[in-house]
PDB file of N, CA and C in Angstrom:
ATOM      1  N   UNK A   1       0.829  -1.183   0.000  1.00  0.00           N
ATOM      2  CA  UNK A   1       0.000   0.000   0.000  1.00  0.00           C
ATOM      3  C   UNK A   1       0.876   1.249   0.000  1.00  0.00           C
ATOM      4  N   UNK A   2       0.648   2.295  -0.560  1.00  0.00           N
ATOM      5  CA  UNK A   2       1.480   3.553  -1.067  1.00  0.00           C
ATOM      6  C   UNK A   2       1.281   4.323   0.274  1.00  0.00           C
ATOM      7  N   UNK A   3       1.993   5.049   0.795  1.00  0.00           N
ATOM      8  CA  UNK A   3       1.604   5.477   1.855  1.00  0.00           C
ATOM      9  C   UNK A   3       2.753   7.353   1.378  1.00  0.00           C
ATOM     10  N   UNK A   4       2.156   8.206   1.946  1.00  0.00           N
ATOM     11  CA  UNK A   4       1.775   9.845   1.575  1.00  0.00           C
ATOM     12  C   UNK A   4       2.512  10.501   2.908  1.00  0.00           C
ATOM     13  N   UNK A   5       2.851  11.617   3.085  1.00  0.00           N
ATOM     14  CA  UNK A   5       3.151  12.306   4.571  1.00  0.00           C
ATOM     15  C   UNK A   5       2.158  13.568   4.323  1.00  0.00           C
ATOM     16  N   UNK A   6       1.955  13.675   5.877  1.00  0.00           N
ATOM     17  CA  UNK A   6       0.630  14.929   5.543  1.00  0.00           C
ATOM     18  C   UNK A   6       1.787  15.923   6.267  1.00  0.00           C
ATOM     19  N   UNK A   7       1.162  16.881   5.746  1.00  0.00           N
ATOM     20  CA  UNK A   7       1.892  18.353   6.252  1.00  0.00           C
ATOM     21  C   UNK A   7       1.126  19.683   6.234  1.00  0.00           C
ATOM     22  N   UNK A   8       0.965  19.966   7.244  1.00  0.00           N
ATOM     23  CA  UNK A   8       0.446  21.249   7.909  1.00  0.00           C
ATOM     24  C   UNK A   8       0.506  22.625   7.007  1.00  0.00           C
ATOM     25  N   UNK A   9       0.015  23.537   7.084  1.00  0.00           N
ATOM     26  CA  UNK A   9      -0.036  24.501   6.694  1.00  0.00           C
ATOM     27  C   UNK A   9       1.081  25.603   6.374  1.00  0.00           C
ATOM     28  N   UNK A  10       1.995  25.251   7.335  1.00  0.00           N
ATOM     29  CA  UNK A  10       3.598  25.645   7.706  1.00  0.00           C
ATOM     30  C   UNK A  10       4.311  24.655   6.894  1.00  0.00           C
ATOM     31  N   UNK A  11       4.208  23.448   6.231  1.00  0.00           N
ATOM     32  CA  UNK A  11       5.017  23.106   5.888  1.00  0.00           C
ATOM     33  C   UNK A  11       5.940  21.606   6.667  1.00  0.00           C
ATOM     34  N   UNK A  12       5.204  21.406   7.974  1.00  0.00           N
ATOM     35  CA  UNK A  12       5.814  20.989   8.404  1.00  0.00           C
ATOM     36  C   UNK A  12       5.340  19.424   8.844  1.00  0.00           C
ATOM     37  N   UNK A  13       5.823  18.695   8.354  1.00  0.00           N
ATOM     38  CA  UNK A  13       5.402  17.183   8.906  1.00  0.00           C
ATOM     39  C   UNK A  13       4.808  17.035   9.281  1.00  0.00           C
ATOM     40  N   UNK A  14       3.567  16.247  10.269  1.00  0.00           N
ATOM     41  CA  UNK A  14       2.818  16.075  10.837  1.00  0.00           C
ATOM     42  C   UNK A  14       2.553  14.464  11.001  1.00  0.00           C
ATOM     43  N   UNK A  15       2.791  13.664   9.766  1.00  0.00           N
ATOM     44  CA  UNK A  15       2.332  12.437   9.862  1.00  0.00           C
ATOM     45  C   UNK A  15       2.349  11.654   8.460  1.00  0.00           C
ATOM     46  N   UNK A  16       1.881  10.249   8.727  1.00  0.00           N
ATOM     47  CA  UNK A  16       1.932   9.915   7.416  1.00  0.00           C
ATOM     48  C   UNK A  16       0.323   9.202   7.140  1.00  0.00           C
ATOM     49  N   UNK A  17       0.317   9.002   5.998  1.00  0.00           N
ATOM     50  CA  UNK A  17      -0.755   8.447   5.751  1.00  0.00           C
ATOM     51  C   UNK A  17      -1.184   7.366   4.823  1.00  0.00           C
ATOM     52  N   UNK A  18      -1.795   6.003   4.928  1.00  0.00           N
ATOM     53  CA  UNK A  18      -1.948   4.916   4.041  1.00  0.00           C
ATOM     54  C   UNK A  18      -2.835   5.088   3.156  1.00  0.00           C
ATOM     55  N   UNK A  19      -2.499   4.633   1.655  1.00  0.00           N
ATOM     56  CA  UNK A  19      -3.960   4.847   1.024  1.00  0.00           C
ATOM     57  C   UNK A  19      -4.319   3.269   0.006  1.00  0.00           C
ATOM     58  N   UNK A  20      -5.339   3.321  -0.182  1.00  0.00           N
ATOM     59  CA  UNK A  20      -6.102   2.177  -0.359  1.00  0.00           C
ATOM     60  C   UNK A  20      -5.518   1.621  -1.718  1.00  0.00           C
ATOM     61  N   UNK A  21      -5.054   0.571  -2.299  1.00  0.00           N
ATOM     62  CA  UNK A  21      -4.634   0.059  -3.348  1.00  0.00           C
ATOM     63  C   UNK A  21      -6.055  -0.086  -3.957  1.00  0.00           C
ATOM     64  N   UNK A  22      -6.949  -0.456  -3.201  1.00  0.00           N
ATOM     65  CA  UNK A  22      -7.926  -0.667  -4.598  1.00  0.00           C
ATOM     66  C   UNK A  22      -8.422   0.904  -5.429  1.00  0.00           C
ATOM     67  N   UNK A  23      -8.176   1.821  -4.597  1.00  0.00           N
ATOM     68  CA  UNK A  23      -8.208   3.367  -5.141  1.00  0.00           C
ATOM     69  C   UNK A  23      -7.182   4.074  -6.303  1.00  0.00           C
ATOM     70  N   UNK A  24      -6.090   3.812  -5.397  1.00  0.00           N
ATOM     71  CA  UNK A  24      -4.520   3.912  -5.649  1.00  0.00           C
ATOM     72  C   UNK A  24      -3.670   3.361  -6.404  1.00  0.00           C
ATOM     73  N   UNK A  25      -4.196   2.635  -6.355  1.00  0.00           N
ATOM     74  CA  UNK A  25      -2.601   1.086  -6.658  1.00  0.00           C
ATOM     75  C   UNK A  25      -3.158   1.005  -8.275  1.00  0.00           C
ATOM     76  N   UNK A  26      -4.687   1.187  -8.482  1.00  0.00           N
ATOM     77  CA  UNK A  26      -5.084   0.979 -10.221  1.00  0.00           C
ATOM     78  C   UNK A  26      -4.190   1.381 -10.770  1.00  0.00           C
ATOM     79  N   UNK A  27      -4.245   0.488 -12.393  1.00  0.00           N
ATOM     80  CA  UNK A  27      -3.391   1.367 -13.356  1.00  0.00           C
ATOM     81  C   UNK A  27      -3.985   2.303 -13.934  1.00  0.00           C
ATOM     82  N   UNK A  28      -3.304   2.905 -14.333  1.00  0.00           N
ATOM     83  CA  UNK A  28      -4.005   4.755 -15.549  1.00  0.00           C
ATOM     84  C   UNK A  28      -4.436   4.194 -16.729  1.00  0.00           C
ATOM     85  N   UNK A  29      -5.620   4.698 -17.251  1.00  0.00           N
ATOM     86  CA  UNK A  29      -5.889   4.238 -18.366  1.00  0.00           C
ATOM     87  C   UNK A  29      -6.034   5.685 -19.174  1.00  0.00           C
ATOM     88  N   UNK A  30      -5.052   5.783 -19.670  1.00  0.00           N
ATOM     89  CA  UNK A  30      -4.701   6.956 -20.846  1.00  0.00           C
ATOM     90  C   UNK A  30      -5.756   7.700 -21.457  1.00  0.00           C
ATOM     91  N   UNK A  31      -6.143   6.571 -22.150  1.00  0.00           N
ATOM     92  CA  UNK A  31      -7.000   7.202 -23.188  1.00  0.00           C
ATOM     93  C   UNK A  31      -8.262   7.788 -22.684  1.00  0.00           C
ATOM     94  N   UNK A  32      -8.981   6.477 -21.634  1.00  0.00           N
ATOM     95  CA  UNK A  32     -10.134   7.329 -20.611  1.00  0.00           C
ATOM     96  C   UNK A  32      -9.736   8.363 -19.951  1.00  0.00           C
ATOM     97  N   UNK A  33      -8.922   9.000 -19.557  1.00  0.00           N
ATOM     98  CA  UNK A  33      -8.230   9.996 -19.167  1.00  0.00           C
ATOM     99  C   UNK A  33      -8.536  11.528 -20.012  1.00  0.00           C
ATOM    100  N   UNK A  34      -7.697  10.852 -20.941  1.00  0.00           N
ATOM    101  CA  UNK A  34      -7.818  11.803 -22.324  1.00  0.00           C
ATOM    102  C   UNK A  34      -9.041  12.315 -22.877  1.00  0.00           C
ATOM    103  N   UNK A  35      -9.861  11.266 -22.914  1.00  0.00           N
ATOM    104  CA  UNK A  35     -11.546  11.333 -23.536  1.00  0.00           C
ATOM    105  C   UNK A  35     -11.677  12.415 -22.520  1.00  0.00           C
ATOM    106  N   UNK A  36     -11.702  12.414 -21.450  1.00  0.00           N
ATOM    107  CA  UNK A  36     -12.521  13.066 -20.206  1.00  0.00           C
ATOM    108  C   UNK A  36     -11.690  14.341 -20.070  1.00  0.00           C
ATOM    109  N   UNK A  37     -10.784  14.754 -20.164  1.00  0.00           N
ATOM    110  CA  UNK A  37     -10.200  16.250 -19.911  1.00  0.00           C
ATOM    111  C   UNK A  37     -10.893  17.174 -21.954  1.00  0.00           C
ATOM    112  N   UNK A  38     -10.906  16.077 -23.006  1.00  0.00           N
ATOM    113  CA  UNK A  38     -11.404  16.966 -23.935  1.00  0.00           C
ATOM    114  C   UNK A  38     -12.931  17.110 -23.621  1.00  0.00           C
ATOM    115  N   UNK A  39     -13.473  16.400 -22.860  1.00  0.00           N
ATOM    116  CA  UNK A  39     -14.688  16.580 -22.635  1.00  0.00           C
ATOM    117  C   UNK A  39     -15.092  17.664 -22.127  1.00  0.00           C
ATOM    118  N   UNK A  40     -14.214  17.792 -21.061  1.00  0.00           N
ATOM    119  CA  UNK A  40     -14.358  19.005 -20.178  1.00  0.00           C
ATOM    120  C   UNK A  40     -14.070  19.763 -20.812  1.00  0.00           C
ATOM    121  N   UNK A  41     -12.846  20.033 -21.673  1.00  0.00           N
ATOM    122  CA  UNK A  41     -12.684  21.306 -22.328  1.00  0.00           C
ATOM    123  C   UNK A  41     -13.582  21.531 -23.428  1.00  0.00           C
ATOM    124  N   UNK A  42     -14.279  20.672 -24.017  1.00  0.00           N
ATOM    125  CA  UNK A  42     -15.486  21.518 -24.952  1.00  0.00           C
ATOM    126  C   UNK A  42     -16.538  21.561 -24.307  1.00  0.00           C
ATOM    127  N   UNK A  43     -16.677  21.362 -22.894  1.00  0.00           N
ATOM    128  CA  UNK A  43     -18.031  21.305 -21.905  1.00  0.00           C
ATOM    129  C   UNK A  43     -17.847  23.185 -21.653  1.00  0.00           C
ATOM    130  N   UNK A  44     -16.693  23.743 -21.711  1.00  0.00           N
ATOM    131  CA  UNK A  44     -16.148  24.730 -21.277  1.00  0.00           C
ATOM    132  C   UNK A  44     -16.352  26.046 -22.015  1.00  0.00           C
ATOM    133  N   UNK A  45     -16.529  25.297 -23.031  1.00  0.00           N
ATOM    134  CA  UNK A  45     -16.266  26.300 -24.221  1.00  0.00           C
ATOM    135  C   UNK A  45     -17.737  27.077 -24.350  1.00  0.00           C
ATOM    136  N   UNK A  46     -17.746  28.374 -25.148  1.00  0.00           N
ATOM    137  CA  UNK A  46     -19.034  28.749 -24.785  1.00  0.00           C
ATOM    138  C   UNK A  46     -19.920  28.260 -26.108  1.00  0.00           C
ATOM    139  N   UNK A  47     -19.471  27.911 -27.180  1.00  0.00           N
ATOM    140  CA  UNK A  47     -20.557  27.853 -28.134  1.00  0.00           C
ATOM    141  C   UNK A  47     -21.255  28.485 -29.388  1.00  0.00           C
ATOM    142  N   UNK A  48     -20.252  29.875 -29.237  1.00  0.00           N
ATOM    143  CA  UNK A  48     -21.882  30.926 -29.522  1.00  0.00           C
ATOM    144  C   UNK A  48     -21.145  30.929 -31.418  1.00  0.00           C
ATOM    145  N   UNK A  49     -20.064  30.707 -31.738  1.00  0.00           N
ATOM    146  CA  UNK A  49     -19.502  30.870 -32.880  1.00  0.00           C
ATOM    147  C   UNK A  49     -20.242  30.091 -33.818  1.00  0.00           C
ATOM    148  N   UNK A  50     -20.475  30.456 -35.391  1.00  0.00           N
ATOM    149  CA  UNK A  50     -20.387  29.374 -36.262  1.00  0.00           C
ATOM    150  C   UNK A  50     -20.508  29.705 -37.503  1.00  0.00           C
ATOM    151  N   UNK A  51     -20.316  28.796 -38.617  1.00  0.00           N
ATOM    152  CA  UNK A  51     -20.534  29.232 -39.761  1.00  0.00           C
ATOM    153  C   UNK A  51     -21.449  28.738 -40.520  1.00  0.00           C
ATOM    154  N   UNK A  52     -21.688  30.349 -41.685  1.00  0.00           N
ATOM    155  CA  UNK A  52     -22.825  30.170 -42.569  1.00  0.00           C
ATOM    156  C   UNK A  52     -23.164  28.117 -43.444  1.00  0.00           C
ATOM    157  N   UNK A  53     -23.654  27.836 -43.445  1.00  0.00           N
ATOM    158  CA  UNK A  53     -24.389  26.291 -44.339  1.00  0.00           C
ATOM    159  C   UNK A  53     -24.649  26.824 -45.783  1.00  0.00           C
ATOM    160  N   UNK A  54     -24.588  25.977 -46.085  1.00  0.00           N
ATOM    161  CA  UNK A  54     -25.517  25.845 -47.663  1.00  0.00           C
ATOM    162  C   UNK A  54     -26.795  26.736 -47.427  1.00  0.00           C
ATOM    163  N   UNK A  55     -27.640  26.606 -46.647  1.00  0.00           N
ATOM    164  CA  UNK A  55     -29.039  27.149 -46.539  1.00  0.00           C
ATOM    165  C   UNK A  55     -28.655  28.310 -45.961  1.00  0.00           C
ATOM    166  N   UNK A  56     -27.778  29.147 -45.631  1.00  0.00           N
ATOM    167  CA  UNK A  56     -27.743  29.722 -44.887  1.00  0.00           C
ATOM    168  C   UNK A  56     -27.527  31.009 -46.296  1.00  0.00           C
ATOM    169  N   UNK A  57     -27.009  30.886 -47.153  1.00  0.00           N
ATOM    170  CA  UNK A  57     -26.713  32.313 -48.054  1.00  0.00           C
ATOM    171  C   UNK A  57     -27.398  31.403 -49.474  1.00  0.00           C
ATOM    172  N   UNK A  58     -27.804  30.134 -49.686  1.00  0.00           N
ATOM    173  CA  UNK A  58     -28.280  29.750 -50.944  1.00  0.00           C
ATOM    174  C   UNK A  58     -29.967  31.056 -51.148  1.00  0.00           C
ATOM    175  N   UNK A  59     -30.467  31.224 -52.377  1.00  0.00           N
ATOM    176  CA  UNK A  59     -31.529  31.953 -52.446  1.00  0.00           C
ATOM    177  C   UNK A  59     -32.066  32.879 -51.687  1.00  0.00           C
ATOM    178  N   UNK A  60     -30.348  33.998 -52.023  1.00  0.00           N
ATOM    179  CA  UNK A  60     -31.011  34.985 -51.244  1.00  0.00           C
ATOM    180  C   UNK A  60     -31.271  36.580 -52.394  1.00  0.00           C
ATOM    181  N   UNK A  61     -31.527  36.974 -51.776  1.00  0.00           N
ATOM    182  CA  UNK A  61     -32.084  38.207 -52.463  1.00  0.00           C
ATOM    183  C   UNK A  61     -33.476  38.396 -52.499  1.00  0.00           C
ATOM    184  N   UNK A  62     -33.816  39.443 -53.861  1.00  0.00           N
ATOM    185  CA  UNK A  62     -35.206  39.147 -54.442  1.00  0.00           C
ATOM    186  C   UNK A  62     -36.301  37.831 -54.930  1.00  0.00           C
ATOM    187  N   UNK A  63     -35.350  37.152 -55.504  1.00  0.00           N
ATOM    188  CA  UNK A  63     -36.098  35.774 -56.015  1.00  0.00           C
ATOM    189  C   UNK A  63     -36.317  35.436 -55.246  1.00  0.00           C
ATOM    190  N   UNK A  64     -36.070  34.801 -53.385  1.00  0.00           N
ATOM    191  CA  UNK A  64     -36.437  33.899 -53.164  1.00  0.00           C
ATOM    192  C   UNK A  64     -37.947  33.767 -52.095  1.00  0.00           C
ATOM    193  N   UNK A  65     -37.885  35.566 -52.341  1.00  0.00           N
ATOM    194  CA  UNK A  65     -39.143  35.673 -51.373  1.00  0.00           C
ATOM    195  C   UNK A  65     -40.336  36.177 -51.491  1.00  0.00           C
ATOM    196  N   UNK A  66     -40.993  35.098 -50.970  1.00  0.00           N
ATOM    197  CA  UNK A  66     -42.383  34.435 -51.053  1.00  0.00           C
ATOM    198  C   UNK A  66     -43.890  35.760 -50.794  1.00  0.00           C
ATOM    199  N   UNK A  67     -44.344  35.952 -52.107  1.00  0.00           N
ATOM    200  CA  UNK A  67     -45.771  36.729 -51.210  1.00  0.00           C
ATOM    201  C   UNK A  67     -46.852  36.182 -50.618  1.00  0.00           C
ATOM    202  N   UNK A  68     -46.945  36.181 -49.749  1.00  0.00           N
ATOM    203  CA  UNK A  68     -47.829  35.866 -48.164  1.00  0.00           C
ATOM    204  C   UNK A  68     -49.546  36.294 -48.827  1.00  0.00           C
ATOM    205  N   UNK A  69     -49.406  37.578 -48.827  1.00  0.00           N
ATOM    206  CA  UNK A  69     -50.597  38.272 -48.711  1.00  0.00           C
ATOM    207  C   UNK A  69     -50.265  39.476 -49.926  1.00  0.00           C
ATOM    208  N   UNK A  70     -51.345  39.723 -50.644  1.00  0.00           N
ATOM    209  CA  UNK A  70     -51.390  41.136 -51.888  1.00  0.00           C
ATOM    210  C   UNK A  70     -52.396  41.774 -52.183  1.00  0.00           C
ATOM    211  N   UNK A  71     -53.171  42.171 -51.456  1.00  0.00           N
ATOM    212  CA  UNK A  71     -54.786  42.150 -51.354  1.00  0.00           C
ATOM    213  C   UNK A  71     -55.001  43.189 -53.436  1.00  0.00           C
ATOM    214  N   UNK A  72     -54.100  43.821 -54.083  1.00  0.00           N
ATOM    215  CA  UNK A  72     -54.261  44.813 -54.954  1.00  0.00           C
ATOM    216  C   UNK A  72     -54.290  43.384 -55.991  1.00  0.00           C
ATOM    217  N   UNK A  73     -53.475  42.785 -55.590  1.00  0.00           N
ATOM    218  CA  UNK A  73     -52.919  41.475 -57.521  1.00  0.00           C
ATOM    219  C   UNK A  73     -52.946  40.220 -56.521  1.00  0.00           C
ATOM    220  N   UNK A  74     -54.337  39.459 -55.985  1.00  0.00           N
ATOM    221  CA  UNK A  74     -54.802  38.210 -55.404  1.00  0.00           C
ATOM    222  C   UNK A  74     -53.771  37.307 -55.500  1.00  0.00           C
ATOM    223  N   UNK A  75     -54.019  37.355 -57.649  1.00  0.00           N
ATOM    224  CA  UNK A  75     -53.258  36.021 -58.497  1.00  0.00           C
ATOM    225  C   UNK A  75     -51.547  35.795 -57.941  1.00  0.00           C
ATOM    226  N   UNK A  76     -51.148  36.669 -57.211  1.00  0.00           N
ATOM    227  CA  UNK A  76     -50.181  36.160 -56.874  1.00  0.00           C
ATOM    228  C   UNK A  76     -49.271  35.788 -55.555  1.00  0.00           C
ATOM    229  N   UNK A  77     -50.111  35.444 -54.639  1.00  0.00           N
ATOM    230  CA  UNK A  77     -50.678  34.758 -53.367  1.00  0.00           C
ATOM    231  C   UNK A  77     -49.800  33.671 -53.435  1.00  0.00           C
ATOM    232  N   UNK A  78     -48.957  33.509 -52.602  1.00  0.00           N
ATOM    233  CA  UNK A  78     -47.839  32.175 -52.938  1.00  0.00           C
ATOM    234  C   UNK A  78     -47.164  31.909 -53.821  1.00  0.00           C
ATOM    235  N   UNK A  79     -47.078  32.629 -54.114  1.00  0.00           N
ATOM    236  CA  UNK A  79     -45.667  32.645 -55.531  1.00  0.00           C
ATOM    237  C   UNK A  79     -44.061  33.216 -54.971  1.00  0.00           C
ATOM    238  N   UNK A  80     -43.023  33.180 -55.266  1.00  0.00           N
ATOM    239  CA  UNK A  80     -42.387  34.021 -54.872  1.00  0.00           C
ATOM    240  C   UNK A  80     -42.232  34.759 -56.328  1.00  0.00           C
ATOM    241  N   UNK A  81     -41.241  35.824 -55.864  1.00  0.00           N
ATOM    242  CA  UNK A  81     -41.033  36.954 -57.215  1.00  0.00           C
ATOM    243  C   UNK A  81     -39.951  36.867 -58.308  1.00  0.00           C
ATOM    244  N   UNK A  82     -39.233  35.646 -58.217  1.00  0.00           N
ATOM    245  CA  UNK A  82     -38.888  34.984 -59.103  1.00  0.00           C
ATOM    246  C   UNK A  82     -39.578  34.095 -60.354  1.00  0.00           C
ATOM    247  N   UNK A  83     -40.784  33.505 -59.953  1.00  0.00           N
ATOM    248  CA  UNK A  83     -41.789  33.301 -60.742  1.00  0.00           C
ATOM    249  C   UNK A  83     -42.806  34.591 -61.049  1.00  0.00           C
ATOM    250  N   UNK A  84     -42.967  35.167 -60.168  1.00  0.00           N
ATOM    251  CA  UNK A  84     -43.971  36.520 -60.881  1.00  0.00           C
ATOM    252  C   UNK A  84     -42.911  36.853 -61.599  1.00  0.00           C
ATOM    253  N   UNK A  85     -41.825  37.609 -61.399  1.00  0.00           N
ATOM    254  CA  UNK A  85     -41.295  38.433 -62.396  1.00  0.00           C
ATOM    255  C   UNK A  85     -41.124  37.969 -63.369  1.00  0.00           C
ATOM    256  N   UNK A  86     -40.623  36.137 -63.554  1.00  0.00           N
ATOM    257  CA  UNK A  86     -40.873  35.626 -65.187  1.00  0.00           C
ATOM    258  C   UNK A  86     -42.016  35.461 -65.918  1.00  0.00           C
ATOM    259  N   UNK A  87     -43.106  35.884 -65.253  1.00  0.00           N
ATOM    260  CA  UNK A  87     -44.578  35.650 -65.722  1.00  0.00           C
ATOM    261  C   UNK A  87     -44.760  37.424 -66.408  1.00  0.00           C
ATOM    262  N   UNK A  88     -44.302  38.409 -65.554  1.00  0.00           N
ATOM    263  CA  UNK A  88     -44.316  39.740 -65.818  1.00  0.00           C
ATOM    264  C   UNK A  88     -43.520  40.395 -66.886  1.00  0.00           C
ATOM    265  N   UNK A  89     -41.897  39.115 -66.909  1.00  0.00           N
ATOM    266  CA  UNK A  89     -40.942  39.726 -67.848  1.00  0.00           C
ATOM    267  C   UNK A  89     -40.453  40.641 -67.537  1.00  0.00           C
ATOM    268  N   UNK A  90     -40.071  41.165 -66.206  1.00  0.00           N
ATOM    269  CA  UNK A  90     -39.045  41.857 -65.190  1.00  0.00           C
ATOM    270  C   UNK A  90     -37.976  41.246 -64.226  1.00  0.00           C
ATOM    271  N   UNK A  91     -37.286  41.863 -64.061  1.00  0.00           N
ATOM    272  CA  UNK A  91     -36.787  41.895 -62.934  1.00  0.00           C
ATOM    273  C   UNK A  91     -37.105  41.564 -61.109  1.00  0.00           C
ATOM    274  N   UNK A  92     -36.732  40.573 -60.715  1.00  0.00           N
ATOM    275  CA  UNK A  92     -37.276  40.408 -59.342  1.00  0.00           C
ATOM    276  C   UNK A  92     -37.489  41.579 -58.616  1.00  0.00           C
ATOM    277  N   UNK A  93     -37.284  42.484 -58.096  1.00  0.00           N
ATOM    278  CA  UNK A  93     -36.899  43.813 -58.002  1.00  0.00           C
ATOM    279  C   UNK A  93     -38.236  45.061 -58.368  1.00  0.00           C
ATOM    280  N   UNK A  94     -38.317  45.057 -59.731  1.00  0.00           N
ATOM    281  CA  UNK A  94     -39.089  45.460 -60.366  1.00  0.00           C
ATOM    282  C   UNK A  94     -40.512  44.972 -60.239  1.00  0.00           C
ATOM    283  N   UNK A  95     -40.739  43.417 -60.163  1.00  0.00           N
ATOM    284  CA  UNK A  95     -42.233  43.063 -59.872  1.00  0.00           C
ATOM    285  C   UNK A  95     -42.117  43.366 -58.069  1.00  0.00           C
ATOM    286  N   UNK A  96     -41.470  42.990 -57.709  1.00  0.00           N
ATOM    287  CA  UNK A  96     -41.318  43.612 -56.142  1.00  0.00           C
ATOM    288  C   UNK A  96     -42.671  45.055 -56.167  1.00  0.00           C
ATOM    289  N   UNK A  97     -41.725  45.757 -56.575  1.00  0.00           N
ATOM    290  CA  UNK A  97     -42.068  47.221 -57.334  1.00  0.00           C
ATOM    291  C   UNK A  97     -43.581  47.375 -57.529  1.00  0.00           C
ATOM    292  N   UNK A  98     -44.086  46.368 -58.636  1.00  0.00           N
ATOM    293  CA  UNK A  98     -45.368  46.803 -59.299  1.00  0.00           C
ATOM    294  C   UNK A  98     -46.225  46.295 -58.444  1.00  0.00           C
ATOM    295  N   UNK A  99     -46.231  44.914 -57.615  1.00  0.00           N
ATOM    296  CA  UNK A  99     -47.255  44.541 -56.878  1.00  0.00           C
ATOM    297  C   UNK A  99     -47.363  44.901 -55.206  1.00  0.00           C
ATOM    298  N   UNK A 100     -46.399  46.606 -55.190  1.00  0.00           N
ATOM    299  CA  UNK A 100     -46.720  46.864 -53.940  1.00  0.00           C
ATOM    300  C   UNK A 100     -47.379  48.101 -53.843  1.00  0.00           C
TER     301      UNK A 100
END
């Protein structure tokens, strides 16, 4: 059994102490070791970073957005303005424009 010396606050001897082989005496297992300190360090980390996806900048602009509601031009109620404007023969932009 491995046995330790305890020492006081000063530094100074005090005693010794036994410690348990079935605690102690194990061998290290590295790699579980390892797993568990990167764990902690991305447990640590805050998170908040990241980068843009495919979906994240694909169809953006004018074309890709959708009219909801148009109470003046009904007919085009769920369309986005990529299809109106090829139906209009403008510019996304431009039918933007005419159906507001």
């Amino acid at each position: 059994m491995p046995t330790i010396k305890v020492v006081d606050f000063k530094g100074q001897e005090t005693g010794e102490l036994t410690l348990s082989d079935a605690v102690f005496g194990a061998r290290l297992h590295v790699p579980a070791m390892h797993q568990v300190v990167v764990a902690h360090l991305a447990n640590c980390r805050q998170g908040t970073r990241s980068t843009k996806t495919r979906g994240d900048i694909s169809g953006g602009g004018a074309e890709g957005t959708l009219v909801v509601y148009c109470p003046n031009t009904p007919q085009w109620e769920g369309k986005n303005l990529a299809e109106i404007a090829s139906v209009m023969g403008v510019s996304p932009v431009e039918a933007a424009l005419d159906i507001i």
